[in-house]
N, C-alpha and C. Protein backbone atom coordinates (compact mmCIF):
# COMPACT_ATOMS: atom_id res chain seq x y z
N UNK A 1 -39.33 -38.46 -50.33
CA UNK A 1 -38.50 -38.21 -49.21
C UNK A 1 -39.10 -38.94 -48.00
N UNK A 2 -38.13 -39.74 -47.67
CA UNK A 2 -38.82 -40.61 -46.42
C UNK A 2 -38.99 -39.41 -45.02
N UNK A 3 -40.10 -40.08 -44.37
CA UNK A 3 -40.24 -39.07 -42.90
C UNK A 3 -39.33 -39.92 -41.78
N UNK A 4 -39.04 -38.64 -41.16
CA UNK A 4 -38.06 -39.61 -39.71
C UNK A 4 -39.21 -39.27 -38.81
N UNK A 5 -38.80 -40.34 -37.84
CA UNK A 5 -39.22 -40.27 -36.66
C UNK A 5 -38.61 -39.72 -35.62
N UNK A 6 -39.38 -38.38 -34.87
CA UNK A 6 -38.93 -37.77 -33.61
C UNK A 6 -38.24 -39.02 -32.91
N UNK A 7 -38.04 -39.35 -32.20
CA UNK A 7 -37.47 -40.06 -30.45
C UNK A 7 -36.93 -39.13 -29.67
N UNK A 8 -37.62 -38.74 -28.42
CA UNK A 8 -37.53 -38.08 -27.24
C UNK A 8 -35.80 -38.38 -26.98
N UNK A 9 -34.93 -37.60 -26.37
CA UNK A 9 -33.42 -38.04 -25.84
C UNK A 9 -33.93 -38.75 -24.83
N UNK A 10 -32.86 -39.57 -24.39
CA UNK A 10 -32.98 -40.26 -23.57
C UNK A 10 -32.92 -40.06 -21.90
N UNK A 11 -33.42 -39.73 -20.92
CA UNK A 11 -33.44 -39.27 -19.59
C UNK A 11 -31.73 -39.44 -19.20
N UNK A 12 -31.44 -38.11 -18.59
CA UNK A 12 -29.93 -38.40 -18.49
C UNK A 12 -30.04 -39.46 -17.04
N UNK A 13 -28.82 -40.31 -16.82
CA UNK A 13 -28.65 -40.97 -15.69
C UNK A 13 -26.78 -40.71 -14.47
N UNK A 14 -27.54 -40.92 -13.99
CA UNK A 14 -25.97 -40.31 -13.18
C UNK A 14 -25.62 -41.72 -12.32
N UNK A 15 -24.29 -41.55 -12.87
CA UNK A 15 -23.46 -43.52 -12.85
C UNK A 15 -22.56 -42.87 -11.34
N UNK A 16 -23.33 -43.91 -10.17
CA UNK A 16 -23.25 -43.70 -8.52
C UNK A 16 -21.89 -44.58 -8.56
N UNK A 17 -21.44 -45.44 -9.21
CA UNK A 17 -20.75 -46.50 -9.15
C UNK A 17 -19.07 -45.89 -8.62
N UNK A 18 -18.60 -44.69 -9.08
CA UNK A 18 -17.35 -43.88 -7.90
C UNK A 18 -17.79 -43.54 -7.23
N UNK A 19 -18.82 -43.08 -6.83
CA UNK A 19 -19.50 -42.49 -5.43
C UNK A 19 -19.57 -43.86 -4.71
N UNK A 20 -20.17 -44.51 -4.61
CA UNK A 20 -19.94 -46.04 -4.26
C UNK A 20 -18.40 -46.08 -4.07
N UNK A 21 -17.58 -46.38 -5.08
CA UNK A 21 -16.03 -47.08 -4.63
C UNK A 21 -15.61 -46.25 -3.67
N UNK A 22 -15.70 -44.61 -4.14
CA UNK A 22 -14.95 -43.77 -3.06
C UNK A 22 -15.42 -43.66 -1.61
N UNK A 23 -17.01 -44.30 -1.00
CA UNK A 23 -17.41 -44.60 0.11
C UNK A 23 -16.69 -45.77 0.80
N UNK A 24 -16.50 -46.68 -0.01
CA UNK A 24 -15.94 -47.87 0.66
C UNK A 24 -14.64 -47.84 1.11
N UNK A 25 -13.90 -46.82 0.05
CA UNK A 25 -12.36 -46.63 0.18
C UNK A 25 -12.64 -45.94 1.73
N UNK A 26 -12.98 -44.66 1.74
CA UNK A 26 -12.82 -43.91 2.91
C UNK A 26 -13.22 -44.92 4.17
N UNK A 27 -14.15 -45.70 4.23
CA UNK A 27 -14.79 -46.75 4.97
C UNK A 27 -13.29 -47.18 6.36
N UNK A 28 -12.98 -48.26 4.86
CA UNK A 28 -11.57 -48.91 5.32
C UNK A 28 -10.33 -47.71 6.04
N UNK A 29 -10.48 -46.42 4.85
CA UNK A 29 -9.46 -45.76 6.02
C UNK A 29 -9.70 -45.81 7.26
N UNK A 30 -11.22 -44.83 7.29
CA UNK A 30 -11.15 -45.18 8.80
C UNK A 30 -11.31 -46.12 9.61
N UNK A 31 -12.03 -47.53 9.30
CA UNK A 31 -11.30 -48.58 10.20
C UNK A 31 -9.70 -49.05 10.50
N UNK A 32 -9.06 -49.01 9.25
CA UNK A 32 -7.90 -49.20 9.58
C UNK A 32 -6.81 -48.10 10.52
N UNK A 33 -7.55 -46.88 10.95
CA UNK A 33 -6.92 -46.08 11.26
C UNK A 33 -7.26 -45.75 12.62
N UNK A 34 -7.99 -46.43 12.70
CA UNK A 34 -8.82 -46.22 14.12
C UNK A 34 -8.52 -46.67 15.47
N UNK A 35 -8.30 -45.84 16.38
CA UNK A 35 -7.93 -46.59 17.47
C UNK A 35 -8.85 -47.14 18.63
N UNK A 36 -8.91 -47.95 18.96
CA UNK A 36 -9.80 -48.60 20.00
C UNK A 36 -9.37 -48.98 21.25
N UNK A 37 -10.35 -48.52 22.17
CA UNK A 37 -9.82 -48.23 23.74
C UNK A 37 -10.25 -49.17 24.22
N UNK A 38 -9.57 -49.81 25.20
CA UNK A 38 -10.23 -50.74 25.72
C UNK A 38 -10.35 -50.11 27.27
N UNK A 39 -11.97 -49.73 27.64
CA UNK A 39 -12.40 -49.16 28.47
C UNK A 39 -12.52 -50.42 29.81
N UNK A 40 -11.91 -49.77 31.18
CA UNK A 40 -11.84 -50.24 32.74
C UNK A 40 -13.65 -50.89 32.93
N UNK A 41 -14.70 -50.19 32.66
CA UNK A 41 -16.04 -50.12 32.69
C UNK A 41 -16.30 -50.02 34.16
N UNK A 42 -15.56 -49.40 34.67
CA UNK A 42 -16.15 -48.58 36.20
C UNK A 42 -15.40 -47.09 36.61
N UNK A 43 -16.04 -46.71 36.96
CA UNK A 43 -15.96 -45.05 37.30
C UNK A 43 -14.82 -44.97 38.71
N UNK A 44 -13.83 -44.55 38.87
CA UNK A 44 -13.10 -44.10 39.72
C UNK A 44 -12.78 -42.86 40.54
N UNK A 45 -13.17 -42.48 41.62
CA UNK A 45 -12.91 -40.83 41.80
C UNK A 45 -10.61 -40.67 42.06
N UNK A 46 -10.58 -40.08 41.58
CA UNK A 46 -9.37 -40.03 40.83
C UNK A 46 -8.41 -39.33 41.72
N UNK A 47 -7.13 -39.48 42.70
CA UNK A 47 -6.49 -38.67 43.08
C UNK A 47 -5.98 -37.45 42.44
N UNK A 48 -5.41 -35.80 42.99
CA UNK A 48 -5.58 -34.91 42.36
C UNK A 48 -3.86 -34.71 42.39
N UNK A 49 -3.18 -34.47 40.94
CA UNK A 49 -1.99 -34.28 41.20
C UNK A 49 -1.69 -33.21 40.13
N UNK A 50 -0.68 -32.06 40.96
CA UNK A 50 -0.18 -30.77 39.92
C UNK A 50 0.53 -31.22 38.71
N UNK A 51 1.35 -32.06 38.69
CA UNK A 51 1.93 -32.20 37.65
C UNK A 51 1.69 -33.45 36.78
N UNK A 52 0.13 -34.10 36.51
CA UNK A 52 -0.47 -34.46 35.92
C UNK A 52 -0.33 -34.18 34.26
N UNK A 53 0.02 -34.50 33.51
CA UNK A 53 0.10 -34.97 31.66
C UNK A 53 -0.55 -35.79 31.38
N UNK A 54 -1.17 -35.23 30.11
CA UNK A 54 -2.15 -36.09 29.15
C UNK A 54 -1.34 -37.21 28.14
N UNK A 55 -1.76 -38.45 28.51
CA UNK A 55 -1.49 -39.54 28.14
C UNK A 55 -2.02 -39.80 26.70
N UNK A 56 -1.27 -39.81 25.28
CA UNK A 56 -1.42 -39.92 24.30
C UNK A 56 -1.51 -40.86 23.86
N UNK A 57 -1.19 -41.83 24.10
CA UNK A 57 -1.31 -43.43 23.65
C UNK A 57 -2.00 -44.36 24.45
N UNK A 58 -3.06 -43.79 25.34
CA UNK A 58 -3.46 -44.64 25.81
C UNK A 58 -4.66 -45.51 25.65
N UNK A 59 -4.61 -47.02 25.07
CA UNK A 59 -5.88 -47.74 24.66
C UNK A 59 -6.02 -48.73 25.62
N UNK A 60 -5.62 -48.72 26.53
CA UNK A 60 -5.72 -49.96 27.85
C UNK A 60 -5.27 -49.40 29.24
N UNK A 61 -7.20 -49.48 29.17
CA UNK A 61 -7.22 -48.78 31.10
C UNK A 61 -7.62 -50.44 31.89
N UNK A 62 -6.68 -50.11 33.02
CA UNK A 62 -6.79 -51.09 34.60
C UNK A 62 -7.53 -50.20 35.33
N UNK A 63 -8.40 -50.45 35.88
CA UNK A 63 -9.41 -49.83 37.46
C UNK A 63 -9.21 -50.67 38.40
N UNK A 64 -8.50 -49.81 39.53
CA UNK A 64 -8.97 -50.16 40.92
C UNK A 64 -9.23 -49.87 41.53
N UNK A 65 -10.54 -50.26 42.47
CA UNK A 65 -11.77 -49.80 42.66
C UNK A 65 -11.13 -49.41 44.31
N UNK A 66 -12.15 -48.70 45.04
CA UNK A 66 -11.48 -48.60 46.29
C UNK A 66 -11.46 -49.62 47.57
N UNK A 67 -12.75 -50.90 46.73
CA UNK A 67 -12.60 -52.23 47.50
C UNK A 67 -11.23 -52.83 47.15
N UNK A 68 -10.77 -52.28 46.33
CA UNK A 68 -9.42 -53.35 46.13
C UNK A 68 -9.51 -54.32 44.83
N UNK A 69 -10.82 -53.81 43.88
CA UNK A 69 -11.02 -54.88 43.21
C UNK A 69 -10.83 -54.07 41.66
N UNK A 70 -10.25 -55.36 40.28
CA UNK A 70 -9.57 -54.69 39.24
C UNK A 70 -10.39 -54.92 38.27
N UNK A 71 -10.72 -54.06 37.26
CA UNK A 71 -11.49 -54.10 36.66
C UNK A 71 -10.29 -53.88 34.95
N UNK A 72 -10.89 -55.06 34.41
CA UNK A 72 -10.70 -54.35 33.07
C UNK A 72 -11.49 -54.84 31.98
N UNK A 73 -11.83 -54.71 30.80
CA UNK A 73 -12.51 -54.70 29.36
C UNK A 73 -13.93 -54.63 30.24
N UNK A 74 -14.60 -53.92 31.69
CA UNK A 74 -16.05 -54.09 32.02
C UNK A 74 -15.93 -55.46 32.46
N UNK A 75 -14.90 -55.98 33.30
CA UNK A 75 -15.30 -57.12 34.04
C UNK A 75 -14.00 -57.46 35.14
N UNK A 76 -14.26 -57.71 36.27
CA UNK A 76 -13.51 -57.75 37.76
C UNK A 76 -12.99 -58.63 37.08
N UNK A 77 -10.94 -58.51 37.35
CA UNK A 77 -10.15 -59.56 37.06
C UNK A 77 -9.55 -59.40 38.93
N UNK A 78 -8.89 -60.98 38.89
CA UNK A 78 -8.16 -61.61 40.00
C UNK A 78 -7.41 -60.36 39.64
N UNK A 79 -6.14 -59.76 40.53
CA UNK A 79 -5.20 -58.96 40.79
C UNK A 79 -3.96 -59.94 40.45
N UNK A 80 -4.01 -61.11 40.27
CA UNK A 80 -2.67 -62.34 40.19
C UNK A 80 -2.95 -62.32 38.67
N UNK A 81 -4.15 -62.33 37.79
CA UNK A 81 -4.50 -62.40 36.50
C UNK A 81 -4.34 -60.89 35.38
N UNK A 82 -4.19 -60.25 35.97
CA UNK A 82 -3.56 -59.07 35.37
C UNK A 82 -2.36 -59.38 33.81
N UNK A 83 -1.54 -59.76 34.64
CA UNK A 83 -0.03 -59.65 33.62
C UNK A 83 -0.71 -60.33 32.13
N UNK A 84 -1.64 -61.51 32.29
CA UNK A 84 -2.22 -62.47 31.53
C UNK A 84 -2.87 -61.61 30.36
N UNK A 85 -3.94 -60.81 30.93
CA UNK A 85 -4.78 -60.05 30.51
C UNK A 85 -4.21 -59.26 29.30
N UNK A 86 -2.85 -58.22 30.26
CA UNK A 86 -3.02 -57.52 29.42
C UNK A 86 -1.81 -57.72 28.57
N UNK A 87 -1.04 -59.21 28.58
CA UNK A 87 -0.30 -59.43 27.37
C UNK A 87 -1.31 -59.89 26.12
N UNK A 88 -2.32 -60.63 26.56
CA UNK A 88 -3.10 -60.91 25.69
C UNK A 88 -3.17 -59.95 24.39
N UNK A 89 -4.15 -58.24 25.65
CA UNK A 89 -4.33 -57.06 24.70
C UNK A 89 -3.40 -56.44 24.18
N UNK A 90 -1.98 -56.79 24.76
CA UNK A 90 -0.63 -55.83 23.97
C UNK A 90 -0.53 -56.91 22.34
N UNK A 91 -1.07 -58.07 22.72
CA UNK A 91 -0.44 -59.22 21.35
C UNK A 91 -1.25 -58.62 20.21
N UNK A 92 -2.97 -57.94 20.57
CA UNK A 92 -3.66 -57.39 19.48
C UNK A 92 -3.13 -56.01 18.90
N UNK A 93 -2.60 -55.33 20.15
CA UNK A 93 -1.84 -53.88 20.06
C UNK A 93 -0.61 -53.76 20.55
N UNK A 94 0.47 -54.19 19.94
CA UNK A 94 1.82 -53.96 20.33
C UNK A 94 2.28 -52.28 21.06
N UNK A 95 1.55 -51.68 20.56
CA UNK A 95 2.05 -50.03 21.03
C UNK A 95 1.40 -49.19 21.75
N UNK A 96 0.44 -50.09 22.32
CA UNK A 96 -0.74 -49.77 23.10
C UNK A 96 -0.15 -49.01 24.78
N UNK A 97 -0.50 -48.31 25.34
CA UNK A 97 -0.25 -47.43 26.38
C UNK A 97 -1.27 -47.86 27.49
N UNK A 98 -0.62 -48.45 28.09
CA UNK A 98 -1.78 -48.75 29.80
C UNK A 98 -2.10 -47.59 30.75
N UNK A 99 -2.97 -47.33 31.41
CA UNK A 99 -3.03 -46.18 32.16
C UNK A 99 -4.35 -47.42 33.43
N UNK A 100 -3.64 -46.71 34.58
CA UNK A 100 -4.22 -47.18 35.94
C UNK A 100 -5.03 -46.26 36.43
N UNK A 101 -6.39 -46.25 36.62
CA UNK A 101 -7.40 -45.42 37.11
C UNK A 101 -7.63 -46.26 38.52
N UNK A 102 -6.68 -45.67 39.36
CA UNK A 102 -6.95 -46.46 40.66
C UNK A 102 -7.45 -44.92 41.32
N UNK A 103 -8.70 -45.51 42.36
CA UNK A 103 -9.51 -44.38 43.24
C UNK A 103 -8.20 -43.93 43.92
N UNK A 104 -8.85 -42.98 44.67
CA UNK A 104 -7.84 -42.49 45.83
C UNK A 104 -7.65 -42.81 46.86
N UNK A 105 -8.54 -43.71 47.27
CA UNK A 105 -8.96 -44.72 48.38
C UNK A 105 -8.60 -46.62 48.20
N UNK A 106 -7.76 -46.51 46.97
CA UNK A 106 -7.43 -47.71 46.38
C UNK A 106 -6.44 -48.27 47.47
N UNK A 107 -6.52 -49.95 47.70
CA UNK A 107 -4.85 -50.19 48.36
C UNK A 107 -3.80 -49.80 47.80
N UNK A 108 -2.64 -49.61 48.29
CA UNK A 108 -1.88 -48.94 47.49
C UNK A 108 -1.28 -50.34 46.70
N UNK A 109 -1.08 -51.64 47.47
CA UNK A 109 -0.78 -52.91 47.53
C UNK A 109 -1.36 -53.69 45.63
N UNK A 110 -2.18 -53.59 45.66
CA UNK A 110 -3.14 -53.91 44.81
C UNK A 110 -2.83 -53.04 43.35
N UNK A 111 -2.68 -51.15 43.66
CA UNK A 111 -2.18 -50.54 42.55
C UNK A 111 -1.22 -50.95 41.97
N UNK A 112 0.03 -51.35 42.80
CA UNK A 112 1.65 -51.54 42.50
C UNK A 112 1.68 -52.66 41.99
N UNK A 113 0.70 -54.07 41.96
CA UNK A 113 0.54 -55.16 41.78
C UNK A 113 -0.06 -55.12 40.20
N UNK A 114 -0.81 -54.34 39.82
CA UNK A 114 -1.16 -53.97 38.78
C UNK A 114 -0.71 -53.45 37.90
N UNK A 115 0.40 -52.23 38.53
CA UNK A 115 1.07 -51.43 37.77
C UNK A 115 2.98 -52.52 37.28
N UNK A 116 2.99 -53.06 38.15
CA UNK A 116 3.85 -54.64 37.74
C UNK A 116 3.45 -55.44 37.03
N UNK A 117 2.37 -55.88 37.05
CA UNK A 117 1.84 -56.75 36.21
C UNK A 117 1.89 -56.27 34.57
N UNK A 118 1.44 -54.86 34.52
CA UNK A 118 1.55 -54.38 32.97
C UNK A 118 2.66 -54.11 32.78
N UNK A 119 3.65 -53.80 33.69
CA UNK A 119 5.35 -53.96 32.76
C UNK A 119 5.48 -55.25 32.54
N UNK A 120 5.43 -56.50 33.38
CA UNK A 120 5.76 -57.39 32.96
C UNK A 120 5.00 -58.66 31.94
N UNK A 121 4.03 -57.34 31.24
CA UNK A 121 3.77 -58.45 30.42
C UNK A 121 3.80 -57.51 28.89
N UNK A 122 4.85 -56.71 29.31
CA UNK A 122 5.43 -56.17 28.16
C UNK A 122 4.62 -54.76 27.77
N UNK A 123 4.39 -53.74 28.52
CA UNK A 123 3.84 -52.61 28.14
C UNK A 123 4.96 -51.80 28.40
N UNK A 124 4.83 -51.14 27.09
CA UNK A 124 6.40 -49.82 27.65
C UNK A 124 5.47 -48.70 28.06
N UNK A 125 4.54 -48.35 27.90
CA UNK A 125 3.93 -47.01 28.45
C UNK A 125 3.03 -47.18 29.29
N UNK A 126 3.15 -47.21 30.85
CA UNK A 126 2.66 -47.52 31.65
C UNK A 126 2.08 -46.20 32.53
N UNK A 127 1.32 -45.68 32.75
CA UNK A 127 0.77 -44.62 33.49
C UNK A 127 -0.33 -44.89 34.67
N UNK A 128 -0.11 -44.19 35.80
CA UNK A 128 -1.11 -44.08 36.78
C UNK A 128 -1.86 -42.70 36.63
N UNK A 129 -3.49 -43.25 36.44
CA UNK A 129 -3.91 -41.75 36.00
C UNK A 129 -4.29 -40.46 37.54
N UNK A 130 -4.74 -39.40 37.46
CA UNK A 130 -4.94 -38.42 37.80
C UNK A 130 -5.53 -37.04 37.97
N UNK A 131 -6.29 -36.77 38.30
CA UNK A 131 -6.73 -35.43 38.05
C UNK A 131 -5.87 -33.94 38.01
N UNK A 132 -5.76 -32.92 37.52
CA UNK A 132 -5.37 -31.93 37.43
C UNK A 132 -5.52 -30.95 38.31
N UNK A 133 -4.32 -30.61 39.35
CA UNK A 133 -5.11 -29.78 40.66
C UNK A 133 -5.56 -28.46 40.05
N UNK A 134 -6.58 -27.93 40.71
CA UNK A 134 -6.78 -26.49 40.43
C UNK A 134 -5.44 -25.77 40.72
């Protein structure tokens, strides 16, 4: 009678390779799902108004500062260069929502110039922002 030979089983292994696919999948959801703001990059103290609403679509803020000067993506634009700007950012985001963080001390000249400029370069949701009175 021939003898067998023991052999130990083999160490179990655990196959990462769906843990892997299903990371990458979720990955892409959330980039593709993600919305990205394109931030004014200056701080505004904000006029205070009662009947103030929260703006749901909004990924493109204009700042104007209370020198009169416009800020958007974190960098002073001309006030004549506006419309330019932000057809540019509507061409990356067609459904994108503008909102104007002009101080309270802003020209008013300069707001209205701004707030024209983003209708006419094709924004349908145009907002001047606000604080919430007590």
């Amino acid at each position: 009678m021939p003898r067998q030979r023991f052999e130990p089983p083999a160490p179990p292994s655990l196959n990462i390779t769906p843990l892997i696919d299903m990371v990458f999948i979720l990955l892409i959801f959330f980039a593709v799902n993600a919305s990205f703001t394109k931030e004014a990059g200056v701080e505004v103290e904000r006029p205070a108004a009662s009947t103030a609403v929260v703006q749901e679509h909004a990924t493109l803020f204009i700042a104007v500062t209370a020198d009169g000067r416009v800020w958007i993506e974190k960098k002073v634009v001309d006030p004549r260069d506006v419309q330019s700007h932000v057809a540019r950012l509507l061409a990356e985001n067609p459904k994108a929502g503008v909102v104007i963080l002009a101080d309270k001390r802003a020209p008013t000249g300069v707001v209205l110039e701004a707030l024209d400029a983003a209708r006419l370069a094709g924004a349908e949701h145009v907002a001047v922002a606000a604080t919430v009175k007590p």
